[in-house]
C-alpha atoms as a PDB file:
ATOM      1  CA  UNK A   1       2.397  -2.853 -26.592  1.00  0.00           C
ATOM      2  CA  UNK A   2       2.718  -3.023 -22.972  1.00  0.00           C
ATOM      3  CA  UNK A   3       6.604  -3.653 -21.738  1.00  0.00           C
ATOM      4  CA  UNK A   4       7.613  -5.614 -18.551  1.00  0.00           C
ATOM      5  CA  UNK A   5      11.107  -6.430 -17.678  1.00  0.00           C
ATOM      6  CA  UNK A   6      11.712  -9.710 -15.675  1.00  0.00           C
ATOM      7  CA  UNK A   7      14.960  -9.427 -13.245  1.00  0.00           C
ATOM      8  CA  UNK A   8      16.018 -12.159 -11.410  1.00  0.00           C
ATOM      9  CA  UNK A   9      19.020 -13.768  -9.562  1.00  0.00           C
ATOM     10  CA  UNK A  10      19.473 -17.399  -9.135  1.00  0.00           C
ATOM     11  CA  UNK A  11      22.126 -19.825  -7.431  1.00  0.00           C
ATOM     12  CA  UNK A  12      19.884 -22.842  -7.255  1.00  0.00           C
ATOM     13  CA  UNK A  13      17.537 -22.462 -10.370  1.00  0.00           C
ATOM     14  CA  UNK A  14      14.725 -22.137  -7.809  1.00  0.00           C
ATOM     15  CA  UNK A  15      14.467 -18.381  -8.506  1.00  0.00           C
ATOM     16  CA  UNK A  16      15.374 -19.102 -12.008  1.00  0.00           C
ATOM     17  CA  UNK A  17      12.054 -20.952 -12.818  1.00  0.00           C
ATOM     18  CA  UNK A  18      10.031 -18.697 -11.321  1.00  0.00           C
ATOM     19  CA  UNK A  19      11.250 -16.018 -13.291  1.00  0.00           C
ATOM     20  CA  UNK A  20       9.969 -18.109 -16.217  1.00  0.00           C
ATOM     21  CA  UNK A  21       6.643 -18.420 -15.160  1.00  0.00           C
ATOM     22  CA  UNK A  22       5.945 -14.768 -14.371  1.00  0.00           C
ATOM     23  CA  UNK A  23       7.195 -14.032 -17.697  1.00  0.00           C
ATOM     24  CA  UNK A  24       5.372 -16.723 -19.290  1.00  0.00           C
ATOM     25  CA  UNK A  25       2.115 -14.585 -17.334  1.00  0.00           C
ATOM     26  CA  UNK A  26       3.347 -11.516 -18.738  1.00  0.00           C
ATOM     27  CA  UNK A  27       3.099 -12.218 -22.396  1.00  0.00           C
ATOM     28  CA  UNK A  28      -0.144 -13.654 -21.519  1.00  0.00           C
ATOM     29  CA  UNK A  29      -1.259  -9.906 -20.155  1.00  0.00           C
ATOM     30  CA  UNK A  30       0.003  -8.828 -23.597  1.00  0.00           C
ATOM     31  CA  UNK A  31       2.883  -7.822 -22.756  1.00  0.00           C
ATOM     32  CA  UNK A  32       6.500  -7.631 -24.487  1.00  0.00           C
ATOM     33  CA  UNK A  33       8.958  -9.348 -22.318  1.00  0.00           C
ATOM     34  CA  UNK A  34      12.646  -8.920 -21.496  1.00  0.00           C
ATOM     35  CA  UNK A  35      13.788 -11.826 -19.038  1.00  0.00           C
ATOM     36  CA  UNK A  36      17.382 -10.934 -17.688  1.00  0.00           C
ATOM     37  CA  UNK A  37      19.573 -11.934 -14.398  1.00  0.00           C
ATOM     38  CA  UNK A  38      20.182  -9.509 -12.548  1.00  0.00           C
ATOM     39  CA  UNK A  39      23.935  -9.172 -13.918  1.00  0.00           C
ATOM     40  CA  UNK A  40      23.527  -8.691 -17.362  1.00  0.00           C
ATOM     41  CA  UNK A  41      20.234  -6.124 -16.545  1.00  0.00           C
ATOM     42  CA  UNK A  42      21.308  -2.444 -18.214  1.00  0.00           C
ATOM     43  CA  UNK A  43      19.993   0.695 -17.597  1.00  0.00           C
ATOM     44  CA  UNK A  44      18.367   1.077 -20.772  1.00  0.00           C
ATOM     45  CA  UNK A  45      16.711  -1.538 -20.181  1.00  0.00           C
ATOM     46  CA  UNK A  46      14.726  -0.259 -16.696  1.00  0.00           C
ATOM     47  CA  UNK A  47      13.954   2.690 -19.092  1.00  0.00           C
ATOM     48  CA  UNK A  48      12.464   0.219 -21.899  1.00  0.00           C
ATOM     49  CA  UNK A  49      10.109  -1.433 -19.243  1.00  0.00           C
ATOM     50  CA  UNK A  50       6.475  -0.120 -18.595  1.00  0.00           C
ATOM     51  CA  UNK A  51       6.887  -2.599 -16.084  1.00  0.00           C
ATOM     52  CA  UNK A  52       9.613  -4.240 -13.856  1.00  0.00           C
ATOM     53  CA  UNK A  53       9.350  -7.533 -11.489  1.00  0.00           C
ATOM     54  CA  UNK A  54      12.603  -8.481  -9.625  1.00  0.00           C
ATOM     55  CA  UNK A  55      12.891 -11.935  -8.165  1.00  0.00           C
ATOM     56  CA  UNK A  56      15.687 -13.126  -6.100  1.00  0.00           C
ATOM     57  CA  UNK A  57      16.707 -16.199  -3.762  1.00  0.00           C
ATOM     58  CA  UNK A  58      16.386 -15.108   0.227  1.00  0.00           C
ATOM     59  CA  UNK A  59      19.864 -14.041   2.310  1.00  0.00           C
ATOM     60  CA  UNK A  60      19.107 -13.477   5.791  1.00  0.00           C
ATOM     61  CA  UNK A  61      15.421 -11.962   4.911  1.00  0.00           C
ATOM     62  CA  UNK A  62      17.390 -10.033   2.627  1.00  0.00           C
ATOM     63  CA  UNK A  63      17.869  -9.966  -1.399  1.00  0.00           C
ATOM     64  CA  UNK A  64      20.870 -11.606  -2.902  1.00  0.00           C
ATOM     65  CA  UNK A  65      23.778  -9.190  -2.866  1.00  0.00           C
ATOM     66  CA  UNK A  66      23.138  -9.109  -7.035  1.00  0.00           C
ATOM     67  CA  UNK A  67      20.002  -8.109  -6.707  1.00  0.00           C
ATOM     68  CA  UNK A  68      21.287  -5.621  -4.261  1.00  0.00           C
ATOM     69  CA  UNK A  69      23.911  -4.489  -6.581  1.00  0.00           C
ATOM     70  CA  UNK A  70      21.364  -3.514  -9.391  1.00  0.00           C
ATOM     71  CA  UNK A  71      19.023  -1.687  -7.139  1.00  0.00           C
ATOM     72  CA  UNK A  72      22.231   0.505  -5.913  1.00  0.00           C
ATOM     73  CA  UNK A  73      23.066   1.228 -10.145  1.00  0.00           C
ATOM     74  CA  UNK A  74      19.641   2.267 -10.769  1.00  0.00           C
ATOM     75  CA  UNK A  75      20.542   5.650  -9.011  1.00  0.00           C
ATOM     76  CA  UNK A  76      21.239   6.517 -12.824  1.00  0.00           C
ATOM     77  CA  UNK A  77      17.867   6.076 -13.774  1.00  0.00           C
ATOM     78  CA  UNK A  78      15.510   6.967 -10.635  1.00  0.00           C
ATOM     79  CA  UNK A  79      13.673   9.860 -11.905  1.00  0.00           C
ATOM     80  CA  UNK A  80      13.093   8.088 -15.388  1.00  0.00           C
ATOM     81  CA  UNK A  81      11.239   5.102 -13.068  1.00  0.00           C
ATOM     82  CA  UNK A  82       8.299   7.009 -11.743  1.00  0.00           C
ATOM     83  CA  UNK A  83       4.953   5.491 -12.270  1.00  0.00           C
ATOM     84  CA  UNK A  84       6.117   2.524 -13.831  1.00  0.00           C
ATOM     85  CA  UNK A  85       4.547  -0.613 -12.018  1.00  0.00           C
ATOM     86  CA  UNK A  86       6.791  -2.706  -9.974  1.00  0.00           C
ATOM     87  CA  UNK A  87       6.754  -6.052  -8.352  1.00  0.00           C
ATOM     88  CA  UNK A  88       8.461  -8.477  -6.858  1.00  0.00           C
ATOM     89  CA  UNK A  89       8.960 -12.757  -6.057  1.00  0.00           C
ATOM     90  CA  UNK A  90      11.429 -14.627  -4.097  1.00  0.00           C
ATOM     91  CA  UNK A  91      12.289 -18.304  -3.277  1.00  0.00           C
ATOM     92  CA  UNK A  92      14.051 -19.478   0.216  1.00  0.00           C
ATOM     93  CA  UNK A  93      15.150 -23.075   1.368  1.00  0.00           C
ATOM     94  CA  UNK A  94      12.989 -22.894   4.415  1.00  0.00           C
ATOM     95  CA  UNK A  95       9.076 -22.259   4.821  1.00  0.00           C
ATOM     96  CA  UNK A  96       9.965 -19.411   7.221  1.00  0.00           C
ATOM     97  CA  UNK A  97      12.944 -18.137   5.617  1.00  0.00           C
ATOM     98  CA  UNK A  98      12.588 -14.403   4.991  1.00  0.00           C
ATOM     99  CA  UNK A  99      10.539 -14.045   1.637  1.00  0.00           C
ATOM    100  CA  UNK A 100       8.304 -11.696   3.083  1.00  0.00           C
ATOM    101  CA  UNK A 101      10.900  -9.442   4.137  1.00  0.00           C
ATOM    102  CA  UNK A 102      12.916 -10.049   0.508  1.00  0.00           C
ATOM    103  CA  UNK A 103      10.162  -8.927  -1.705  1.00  0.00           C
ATOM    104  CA  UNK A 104       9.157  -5.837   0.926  1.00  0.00           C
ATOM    105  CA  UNK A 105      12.840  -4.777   0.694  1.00  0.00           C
ATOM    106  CA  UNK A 106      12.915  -4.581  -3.599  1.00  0.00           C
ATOM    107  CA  UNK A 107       9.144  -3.175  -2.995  1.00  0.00           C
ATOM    108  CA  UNK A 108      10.773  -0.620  -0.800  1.00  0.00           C
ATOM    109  CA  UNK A 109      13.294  -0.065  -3.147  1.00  0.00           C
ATOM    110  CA  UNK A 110      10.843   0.459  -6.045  1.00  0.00           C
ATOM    111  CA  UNK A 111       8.494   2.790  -3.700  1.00  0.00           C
ATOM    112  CA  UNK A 112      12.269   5.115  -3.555  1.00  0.00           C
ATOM    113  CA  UNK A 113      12.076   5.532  -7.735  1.00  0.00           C
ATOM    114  CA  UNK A 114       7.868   6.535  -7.355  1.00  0.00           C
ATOM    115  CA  UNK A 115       7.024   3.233  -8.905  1.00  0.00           C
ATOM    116  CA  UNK A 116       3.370   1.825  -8.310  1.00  0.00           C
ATOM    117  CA  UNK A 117       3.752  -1.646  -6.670  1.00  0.00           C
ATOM    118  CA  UNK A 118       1.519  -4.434  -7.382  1.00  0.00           C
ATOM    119  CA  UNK A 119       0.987  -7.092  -4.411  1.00  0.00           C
ATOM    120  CA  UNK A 120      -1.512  -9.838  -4.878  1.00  0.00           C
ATOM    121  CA  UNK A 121      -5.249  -8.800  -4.289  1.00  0.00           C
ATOM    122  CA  UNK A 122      -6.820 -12.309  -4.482  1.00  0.00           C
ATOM    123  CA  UNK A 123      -4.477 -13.936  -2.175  1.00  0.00           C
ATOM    124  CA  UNK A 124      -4.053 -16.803  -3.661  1.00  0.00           C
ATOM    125  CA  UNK A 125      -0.724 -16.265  -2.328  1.00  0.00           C
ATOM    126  CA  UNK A 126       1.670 -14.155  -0.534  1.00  0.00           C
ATOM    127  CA  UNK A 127       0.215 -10.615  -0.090  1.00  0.00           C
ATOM    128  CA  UNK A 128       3.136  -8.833  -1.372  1.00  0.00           C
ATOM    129  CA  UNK A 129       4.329 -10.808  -4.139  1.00  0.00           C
ATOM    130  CA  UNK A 130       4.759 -14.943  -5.496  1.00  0.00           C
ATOM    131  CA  UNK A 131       7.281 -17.110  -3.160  1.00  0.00           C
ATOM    132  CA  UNK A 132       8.214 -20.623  -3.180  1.00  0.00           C
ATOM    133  CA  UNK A 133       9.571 -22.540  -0.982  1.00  0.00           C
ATOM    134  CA  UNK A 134      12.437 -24.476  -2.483  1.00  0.00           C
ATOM    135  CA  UNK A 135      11.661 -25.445  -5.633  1.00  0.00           C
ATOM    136  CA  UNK A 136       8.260 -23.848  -7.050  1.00  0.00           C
ATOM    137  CA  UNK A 137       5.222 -26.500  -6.809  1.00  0.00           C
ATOM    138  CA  UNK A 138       2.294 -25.970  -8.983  1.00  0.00           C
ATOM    139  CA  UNK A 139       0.979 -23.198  -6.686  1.00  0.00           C
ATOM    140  CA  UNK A 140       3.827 -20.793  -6.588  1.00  0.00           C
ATOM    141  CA  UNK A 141       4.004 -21.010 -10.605  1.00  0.00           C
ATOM    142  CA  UNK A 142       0.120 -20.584 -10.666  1.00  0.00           C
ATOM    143  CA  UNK A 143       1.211 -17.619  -8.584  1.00  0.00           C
ATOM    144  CA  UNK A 144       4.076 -16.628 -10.841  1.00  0.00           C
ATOM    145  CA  UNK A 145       2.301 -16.215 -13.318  1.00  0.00           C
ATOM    146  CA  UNK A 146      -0.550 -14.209 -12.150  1.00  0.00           C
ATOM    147  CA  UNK A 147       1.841 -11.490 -11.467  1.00  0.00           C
ATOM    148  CA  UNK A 148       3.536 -11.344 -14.594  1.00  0.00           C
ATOM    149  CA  UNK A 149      -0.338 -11.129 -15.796  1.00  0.00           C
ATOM    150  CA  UNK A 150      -1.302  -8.625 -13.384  1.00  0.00           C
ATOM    151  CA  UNK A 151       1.566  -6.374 -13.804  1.00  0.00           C
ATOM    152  CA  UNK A 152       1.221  -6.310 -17.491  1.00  0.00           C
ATOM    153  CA  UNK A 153      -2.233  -5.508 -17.075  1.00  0.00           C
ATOM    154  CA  UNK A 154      -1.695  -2.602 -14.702  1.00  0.00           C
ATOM    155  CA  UNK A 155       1.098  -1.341 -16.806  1.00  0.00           C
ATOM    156  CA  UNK A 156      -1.699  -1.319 -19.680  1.00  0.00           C
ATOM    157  CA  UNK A 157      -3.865   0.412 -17.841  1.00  0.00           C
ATOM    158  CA  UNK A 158      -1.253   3.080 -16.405  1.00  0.00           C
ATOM    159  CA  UNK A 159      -0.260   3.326 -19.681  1.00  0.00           C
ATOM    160  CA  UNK A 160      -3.427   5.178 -21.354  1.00  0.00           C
END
């Protein structure tokens, strides 16, 4: 069974029910889940993952600094992340607040470990990843969860 860890940080519980939707998409790919902030995420548990999505609030266009933090400890593992799929979702109080920019940075970040990203095809979104503004509405779940989906898909299909 396919294996996709869900990071996220969350100050607000905007970023924090997000999280639950793209996990909730996950285990509809098929996928085991892990669903962890960003604090309590260990190493072992990047290595479990077939595939990883990070979500975090938006700081200046930036991830939160604990998002930050965990990208900077998974030095330890980089090698051991190659060809895993990787994506990414954030949240920000205002409609042009950065979350572009925050989910390129963590997709930058997983590009460094030789991860294979997954944006959003369809659009029926952001390009790069889910994002809500505030609070999710209906569409940025809907969104949510297709990535969790489509990452546990991919991950299948990398998988073989």
């Amino acid at each position: 069974m396919t294996k996709v860890l869900v990071v996220y940080y969350s100050k607000t519980g905007n970023t924090e029910e997000m999280a639950a939707e793209v996990e909730k998409g996950a285990i509809e790919g098929g996928a085991d889940t892990r669903l962890k902030k960003a604090t309590e995420v260990e190493m072992d548990d990047m290595r479990w993952a077939d595939g990883i999505i990070i979500g975090s609030p938006t700081y200046f266009g930036l991830p939160a600094q604990e998002v930050k933090a965990l990208i900077d400890k998974s030095i330890e593992v980089r090698r051991e992340l190659e060809n895993k799929v990787g994506a990414a979702f954030s949240s920000s109080k205002h409609r042009a607040g950065g979350r572009e920019t925050t989910i390129l940075a963590i997709l930058q970040a997983m590009l460094v470990h030789g991860m294979v990203v997954c944006g959003d095809p369809i659009s029926s979104g952001g390009h790069y990843g889910a994002a809500s503004n505030g609070a999710p509405d209906e569409q940025a779940r809907r969104e949510c969860k297709e990535l969790g989906k489509r990452v546990a898909l991919l991950a299948e299909k990398l998988k073989d």
